[in-house]
PDB file of N, CA and C in Angstrom:
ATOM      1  N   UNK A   1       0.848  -1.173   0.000  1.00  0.00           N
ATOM      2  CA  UNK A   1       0.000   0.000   0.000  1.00  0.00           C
ATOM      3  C   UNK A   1       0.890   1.232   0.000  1.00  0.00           C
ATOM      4  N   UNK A   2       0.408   2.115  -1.149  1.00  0.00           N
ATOM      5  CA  UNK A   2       1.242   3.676  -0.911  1.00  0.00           C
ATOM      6  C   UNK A   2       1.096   4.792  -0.167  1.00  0.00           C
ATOM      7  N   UNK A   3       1.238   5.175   0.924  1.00  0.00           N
ATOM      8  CA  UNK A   3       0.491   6.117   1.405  1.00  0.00           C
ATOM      9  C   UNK A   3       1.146   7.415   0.767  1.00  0.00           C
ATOM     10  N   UNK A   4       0.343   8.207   0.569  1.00  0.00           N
ATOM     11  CA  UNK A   4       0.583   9.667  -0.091  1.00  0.00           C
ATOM     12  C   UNK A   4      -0.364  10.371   0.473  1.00  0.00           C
ATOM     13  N   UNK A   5      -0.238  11.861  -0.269  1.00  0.00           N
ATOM     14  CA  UNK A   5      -0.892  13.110   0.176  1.00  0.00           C
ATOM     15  C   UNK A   5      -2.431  12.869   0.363  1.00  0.00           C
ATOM     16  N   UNK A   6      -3.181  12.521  -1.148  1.00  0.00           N
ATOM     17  CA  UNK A   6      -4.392  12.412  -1.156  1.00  0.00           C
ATOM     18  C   UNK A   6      -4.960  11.001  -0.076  1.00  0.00           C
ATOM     19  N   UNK A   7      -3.651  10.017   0.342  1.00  0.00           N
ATOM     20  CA  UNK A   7      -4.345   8.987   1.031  1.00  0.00           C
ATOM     21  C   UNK A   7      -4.481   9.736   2.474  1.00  0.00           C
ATOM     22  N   UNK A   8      -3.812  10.311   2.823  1.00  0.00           N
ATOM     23  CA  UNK A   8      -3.465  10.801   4.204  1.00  0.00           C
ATOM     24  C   UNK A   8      -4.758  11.846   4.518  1.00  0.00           C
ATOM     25  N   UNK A   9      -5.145  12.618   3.177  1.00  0.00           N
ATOM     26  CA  UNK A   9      -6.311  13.415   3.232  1.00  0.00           C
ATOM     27  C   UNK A   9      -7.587  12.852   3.865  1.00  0.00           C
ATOM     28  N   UNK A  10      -7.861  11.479   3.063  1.00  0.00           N
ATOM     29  CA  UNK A  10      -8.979  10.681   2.796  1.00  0.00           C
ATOM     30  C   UNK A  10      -8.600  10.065   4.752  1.00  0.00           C
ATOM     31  N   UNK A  11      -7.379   9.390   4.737  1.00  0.00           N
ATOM     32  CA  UNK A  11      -7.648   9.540   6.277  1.00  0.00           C
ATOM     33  C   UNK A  11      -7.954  10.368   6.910  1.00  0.00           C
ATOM     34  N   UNK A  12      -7.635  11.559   7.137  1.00  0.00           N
ATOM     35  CA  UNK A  12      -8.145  12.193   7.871  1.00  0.00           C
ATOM     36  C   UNK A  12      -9.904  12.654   7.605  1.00  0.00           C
ATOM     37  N   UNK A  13     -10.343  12.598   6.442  1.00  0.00           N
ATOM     38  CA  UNK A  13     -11.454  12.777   6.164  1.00  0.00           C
ATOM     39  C   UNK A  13     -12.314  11.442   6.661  1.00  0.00           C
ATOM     40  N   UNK A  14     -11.750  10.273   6.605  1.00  0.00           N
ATOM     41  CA  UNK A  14     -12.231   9.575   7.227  1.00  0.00           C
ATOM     42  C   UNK A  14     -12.441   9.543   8.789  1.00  0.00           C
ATOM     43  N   UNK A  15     -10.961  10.207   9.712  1.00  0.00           N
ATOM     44  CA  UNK A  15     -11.286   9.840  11.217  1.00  0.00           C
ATOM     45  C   UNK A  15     -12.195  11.353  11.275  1.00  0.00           C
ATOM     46  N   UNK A  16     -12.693  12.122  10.840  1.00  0.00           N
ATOM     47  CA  UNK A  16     -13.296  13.139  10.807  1.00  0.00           C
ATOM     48  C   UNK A  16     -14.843  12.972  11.094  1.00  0.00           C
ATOM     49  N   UNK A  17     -15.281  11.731  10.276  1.00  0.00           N
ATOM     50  CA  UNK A  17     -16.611  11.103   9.783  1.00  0.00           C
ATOM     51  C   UNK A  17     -16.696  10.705  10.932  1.00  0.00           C
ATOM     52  N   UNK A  18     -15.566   9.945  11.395  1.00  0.00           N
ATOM     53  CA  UNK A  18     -15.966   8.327  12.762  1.00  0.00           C
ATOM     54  C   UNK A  18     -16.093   9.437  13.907  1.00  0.00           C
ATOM     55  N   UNK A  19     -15.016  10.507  13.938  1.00  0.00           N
ATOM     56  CA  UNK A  19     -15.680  11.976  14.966  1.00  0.00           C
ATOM     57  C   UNK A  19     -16.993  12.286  15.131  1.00  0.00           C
ATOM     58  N   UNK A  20     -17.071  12.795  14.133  1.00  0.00           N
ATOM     59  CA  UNK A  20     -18.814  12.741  14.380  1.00  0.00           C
ATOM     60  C   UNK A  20     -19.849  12.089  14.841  1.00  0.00           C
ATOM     61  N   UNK A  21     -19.706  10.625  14.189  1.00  0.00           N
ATOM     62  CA  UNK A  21     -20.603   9.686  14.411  1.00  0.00           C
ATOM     63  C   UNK A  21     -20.852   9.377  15.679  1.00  0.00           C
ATOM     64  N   UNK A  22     -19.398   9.494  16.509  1.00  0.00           N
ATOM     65  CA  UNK A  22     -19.456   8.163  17.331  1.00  0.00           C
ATOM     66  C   UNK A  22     -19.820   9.353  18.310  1.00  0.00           C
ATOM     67  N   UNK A  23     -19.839  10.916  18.196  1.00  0.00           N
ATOM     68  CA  UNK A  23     -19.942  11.830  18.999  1.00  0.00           C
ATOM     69  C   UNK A  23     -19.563  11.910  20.605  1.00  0.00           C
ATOM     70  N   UNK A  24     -17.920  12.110  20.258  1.00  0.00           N
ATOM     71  CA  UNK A  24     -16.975  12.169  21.678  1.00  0.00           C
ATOM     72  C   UNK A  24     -16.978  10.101  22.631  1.00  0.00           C
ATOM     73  N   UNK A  25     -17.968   9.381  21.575  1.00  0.00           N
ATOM     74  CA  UNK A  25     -18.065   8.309  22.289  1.00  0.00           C
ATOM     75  C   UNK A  25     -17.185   7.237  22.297  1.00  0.00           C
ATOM     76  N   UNK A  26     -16.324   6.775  22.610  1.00  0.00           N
ATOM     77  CA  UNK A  26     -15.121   5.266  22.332  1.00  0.00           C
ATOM     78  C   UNK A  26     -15.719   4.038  22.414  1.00  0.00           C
ATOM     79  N   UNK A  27     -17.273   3.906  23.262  1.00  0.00           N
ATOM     80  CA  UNK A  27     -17.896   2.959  22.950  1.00  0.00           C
ATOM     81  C   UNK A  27     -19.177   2.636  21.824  1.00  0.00           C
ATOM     82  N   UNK A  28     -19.126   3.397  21.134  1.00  0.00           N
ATOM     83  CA  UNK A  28     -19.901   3.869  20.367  1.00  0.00           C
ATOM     84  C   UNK A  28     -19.330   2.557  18.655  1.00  0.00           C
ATOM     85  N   UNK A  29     -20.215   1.462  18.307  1.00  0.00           N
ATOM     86  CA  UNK A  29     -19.803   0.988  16.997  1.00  0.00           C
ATOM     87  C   UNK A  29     -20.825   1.535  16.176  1.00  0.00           C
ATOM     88  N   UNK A  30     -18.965   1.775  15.160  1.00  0.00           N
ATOM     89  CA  UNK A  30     -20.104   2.806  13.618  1.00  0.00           C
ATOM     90  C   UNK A  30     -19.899   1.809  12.641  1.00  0.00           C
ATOM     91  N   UNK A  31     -21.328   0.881  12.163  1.00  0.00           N
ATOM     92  CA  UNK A  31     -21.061   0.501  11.003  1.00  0.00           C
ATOM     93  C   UNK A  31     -20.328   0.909   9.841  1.00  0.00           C
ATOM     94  N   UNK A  32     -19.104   0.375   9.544  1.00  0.00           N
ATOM     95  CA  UNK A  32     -18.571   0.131   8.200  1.00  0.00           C
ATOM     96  C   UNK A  32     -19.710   0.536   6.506  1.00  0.00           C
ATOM     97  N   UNK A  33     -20.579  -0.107   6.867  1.00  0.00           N
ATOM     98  CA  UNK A  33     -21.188   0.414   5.893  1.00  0.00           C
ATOM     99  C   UNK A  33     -21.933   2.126   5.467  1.00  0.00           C
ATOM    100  N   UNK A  34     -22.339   2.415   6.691  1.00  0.00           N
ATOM    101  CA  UNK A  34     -22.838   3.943   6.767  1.00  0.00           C
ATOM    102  C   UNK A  34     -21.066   4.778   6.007  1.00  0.00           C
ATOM    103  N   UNK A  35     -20.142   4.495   6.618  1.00  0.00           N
ATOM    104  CA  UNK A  35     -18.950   4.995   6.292  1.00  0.00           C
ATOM    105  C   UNK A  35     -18.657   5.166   4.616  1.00  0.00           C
ATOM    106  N   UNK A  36     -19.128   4.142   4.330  1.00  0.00           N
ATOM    107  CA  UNK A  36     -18.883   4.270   2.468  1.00  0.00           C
ATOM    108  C   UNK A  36     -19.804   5.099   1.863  1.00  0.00           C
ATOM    109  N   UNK A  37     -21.079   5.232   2.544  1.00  0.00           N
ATOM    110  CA  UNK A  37     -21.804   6.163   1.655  1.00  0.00           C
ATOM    111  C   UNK A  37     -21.626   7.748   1.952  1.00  0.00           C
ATOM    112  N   UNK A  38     -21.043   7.728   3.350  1.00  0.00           N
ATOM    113  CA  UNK A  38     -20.514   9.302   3.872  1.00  0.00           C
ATOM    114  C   UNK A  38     -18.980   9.708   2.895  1.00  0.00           C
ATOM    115  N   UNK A  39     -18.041   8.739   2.998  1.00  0.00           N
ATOM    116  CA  UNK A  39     -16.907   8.714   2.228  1.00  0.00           C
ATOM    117  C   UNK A  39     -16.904   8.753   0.928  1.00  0.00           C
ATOM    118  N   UNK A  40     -18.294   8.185   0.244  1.00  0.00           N
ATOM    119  CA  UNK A  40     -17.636   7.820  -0.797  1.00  0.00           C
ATOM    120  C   UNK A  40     -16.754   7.072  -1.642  1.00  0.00           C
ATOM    121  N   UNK A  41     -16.454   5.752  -1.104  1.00  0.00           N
ATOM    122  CA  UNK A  41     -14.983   5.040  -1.375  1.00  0.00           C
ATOM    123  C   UNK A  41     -15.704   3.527  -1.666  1.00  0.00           C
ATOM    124  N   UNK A  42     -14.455   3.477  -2.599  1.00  0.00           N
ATOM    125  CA  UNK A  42     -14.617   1.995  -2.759  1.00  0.00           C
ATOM    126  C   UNK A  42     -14.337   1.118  -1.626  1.00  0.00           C
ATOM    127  N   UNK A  43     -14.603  -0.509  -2.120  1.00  0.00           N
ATOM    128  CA  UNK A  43     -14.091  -1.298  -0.702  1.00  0.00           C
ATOM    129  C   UNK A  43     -12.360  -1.521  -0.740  1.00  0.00           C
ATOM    130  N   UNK A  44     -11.785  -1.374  -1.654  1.00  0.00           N
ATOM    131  CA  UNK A  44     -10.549  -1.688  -1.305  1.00  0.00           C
ATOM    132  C   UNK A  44      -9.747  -0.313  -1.053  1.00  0.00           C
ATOM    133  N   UNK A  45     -10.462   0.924  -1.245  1.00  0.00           N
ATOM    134  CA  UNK A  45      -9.693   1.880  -0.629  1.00  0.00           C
ATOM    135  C   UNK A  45      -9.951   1.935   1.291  1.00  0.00           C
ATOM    136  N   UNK A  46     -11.342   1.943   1.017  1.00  0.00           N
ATOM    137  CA  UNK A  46     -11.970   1.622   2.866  1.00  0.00           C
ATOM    138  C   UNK A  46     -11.074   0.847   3.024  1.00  0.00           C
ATOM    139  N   UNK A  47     -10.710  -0.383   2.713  1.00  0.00           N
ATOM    140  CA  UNK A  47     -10.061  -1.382   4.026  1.00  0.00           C
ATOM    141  C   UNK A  47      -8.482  -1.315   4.443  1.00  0.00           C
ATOM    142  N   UNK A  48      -7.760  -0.189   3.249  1.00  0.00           N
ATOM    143  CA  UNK A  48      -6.668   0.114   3.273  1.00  0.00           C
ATOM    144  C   UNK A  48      -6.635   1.424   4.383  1.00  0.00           C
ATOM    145  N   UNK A  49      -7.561   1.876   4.489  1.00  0.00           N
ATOM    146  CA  UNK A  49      -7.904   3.346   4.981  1.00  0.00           C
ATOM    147  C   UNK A  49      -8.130   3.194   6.602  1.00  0.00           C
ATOM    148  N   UNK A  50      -9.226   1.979   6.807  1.00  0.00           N
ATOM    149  CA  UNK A  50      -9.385   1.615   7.917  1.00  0.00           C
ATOM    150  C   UNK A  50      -7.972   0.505   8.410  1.00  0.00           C
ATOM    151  N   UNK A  51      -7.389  -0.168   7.775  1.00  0.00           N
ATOM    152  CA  UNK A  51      -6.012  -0.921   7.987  1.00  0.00           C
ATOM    153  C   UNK A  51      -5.191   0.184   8.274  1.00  0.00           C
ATOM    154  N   UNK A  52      -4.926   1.325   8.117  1.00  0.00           N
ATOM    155  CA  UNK A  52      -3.686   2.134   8.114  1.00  0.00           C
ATOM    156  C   UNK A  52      -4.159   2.984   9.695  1.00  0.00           C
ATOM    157  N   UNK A  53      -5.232   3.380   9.567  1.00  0.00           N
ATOM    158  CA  UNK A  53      -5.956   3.925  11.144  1.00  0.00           C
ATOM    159  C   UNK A  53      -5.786   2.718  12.181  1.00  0.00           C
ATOM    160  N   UNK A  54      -6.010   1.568  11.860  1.00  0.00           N
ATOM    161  CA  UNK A  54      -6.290   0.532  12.955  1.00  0.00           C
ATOM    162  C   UNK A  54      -4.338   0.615  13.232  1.00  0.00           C
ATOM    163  N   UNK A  55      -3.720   0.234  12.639  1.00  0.00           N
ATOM    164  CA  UNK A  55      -2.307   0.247  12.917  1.00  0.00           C
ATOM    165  C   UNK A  55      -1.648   1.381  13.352  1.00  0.00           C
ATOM    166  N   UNK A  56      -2.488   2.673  13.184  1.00  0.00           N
ATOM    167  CA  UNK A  56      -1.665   4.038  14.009  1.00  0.00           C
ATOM    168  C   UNK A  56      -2.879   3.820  15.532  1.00  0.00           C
ATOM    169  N   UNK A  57      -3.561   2.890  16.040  1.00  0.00           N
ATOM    170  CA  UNK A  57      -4.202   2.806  17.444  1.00  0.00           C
ATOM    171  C   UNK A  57      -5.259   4.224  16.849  1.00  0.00           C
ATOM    172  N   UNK A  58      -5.338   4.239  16.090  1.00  0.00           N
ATOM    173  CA  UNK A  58      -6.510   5.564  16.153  1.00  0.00           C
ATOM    174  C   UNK A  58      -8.197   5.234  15.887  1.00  0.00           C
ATOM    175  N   UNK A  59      -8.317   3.648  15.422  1.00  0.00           N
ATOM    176  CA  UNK A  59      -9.690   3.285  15.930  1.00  0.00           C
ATOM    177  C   UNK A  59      -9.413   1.837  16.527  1.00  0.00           C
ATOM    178  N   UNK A  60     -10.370   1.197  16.497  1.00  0.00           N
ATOM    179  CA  UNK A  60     -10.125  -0.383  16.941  1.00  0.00           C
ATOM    180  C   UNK A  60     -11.411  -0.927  15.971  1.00  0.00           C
ATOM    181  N   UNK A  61     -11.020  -2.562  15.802  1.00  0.00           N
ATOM    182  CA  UNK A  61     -12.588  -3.263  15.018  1.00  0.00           C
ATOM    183  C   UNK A  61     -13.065  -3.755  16.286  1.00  0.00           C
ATOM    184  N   UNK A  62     -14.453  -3.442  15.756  1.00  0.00           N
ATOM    185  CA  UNK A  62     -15.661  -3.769  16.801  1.00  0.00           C
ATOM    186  C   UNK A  62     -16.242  -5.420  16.399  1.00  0.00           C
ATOM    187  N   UNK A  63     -16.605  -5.577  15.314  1.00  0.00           N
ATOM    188  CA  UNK A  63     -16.708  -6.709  14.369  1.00  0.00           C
ATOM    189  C   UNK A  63     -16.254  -6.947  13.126  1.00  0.00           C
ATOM    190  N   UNK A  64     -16.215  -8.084  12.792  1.00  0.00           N
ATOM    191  CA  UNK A  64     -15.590  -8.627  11.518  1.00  0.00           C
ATOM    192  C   UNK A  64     -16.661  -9.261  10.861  1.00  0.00           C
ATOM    193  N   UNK A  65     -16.863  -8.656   9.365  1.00  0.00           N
ATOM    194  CA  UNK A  65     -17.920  -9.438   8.362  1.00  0.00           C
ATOM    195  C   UNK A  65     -18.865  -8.319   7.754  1.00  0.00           C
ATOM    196  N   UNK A  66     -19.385  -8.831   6.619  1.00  0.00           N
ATOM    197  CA  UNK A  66     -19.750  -8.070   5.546  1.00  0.00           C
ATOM    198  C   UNK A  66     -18.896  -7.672   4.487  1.00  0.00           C
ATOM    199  N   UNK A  67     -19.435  -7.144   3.513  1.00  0.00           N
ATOM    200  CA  UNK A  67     -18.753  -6.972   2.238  1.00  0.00           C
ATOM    201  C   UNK A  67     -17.494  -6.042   2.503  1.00  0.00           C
ATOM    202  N   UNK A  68     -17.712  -5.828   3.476  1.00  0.00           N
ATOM    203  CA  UNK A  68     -15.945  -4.527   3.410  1.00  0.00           C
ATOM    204  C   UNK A  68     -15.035  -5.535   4.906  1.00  0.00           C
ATOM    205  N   UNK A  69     -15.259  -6.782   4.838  1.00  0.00           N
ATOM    206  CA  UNK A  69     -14.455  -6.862   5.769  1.00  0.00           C
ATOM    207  C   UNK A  69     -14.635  -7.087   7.267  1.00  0.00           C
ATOM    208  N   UNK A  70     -14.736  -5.434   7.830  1.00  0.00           N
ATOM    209  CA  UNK A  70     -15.093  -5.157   8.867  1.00  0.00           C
ATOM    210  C   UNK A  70     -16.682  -4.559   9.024  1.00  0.00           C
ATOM    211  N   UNK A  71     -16.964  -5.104  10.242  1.00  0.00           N
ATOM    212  CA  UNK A  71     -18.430  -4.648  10.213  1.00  0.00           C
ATOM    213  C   UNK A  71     -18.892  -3.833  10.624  1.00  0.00           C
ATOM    214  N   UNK A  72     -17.773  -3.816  11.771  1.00  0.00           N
ATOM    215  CA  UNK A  72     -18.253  -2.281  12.854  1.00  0.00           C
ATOM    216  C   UNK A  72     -16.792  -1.591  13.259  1.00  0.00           C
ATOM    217  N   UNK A  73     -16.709  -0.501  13.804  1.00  0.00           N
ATOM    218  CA  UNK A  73     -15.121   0.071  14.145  1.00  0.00           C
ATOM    219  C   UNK A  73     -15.719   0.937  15.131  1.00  0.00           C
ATOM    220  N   UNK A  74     -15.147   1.211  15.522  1.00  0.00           N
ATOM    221  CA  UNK A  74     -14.514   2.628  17.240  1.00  0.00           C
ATOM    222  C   UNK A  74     -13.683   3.106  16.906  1.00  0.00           C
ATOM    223  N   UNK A  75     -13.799   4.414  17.283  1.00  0.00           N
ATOM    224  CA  UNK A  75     -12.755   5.476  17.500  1.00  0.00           C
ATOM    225  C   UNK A  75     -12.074   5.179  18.511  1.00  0.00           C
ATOM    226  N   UNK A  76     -10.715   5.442  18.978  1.00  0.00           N
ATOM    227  CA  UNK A  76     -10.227   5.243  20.205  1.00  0.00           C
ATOM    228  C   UNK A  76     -10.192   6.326  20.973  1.00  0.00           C
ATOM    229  N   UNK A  77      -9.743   6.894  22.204  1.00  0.00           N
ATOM    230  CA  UNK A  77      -9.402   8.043  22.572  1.00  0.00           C
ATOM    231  C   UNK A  77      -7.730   8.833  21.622  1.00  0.00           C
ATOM    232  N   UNK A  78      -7.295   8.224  21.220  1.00  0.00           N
ATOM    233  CA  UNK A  78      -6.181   8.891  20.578  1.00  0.00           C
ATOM    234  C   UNK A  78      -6.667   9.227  18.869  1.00  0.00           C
ATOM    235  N   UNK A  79      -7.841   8.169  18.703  1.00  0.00           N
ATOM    236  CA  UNK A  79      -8.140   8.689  17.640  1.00  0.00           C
ATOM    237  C   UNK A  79      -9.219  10.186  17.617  1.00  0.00           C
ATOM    238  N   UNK A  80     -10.060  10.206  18.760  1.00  0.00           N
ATOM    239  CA  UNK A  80     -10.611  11.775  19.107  1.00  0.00           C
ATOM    240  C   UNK A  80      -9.751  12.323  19.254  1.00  0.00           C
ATOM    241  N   UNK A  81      -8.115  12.481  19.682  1.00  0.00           N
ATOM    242  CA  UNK A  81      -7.489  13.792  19.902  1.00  0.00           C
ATOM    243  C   UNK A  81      -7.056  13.836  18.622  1.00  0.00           C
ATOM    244  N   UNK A  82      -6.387  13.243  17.492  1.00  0.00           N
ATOM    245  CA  UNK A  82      -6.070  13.831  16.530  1.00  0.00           C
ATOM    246  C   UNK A  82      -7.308  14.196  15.698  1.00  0.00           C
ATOM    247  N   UNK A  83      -8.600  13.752  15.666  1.00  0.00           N
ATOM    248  CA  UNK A  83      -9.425  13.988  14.675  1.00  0.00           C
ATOM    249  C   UNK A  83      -9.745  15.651  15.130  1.00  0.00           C
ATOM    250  N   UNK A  84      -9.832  15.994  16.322  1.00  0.00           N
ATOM    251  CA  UNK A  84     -10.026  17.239  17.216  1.00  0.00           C
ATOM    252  C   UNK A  84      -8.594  17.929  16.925  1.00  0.00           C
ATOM    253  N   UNK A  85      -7.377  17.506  16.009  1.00  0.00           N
ATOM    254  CA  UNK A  85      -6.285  18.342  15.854  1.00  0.00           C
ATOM    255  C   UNK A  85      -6.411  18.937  14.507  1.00  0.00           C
ATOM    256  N   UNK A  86      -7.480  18.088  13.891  1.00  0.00           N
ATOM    257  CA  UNK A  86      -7.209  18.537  12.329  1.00  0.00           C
ATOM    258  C   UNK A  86      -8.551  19.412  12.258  1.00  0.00           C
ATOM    259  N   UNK A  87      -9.497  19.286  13.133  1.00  0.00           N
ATOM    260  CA  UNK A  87     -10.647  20.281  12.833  1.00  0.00           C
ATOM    261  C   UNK A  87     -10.689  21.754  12.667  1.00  0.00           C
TER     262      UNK A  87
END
């Protein structure tokens, strides 16, 4: 996987989305699927997108299954402080 400018964007546009959703919550699971139609993204950019967040600790998987993989995800607390750095 390459990470570059526009991927790093789309992350952050992504932990931006899971900000919202999960509203300040860490126990809060946001379906995977609501995420693609807010994002916009295909499934193999999502799972690279959510793979690259899960490995910087900035969300965690909640469940596994469905067409993208993962079914559900959390924000972590480190993932609210940076999503709250880029706002």
């Amino acid at each position: 996987m390459l990470i570059g400018g526009d991927f790093n964007n789309r992350a952050k546009q992504l932990l931006g989305i899971l900000y919202e959703l999960c509203a300040n919550d860490t126990d809060v699971k946001i379906p995977v699927e609501d995420l693609v139609e807010e994002l916009a993204s295909d499934r193999s950019e999502l799972k690279n997108l959510l793979q690259y967040l899960e490995g910087r600790d900035l969300i965690s998987i909640a469940s596994i299954g469905g067409p993208f993989l993962y079914g559900h995800i959390r924000i972590t607390e480190k993932g609210i402080h940076k999503a709250l750095k880029h706002k």
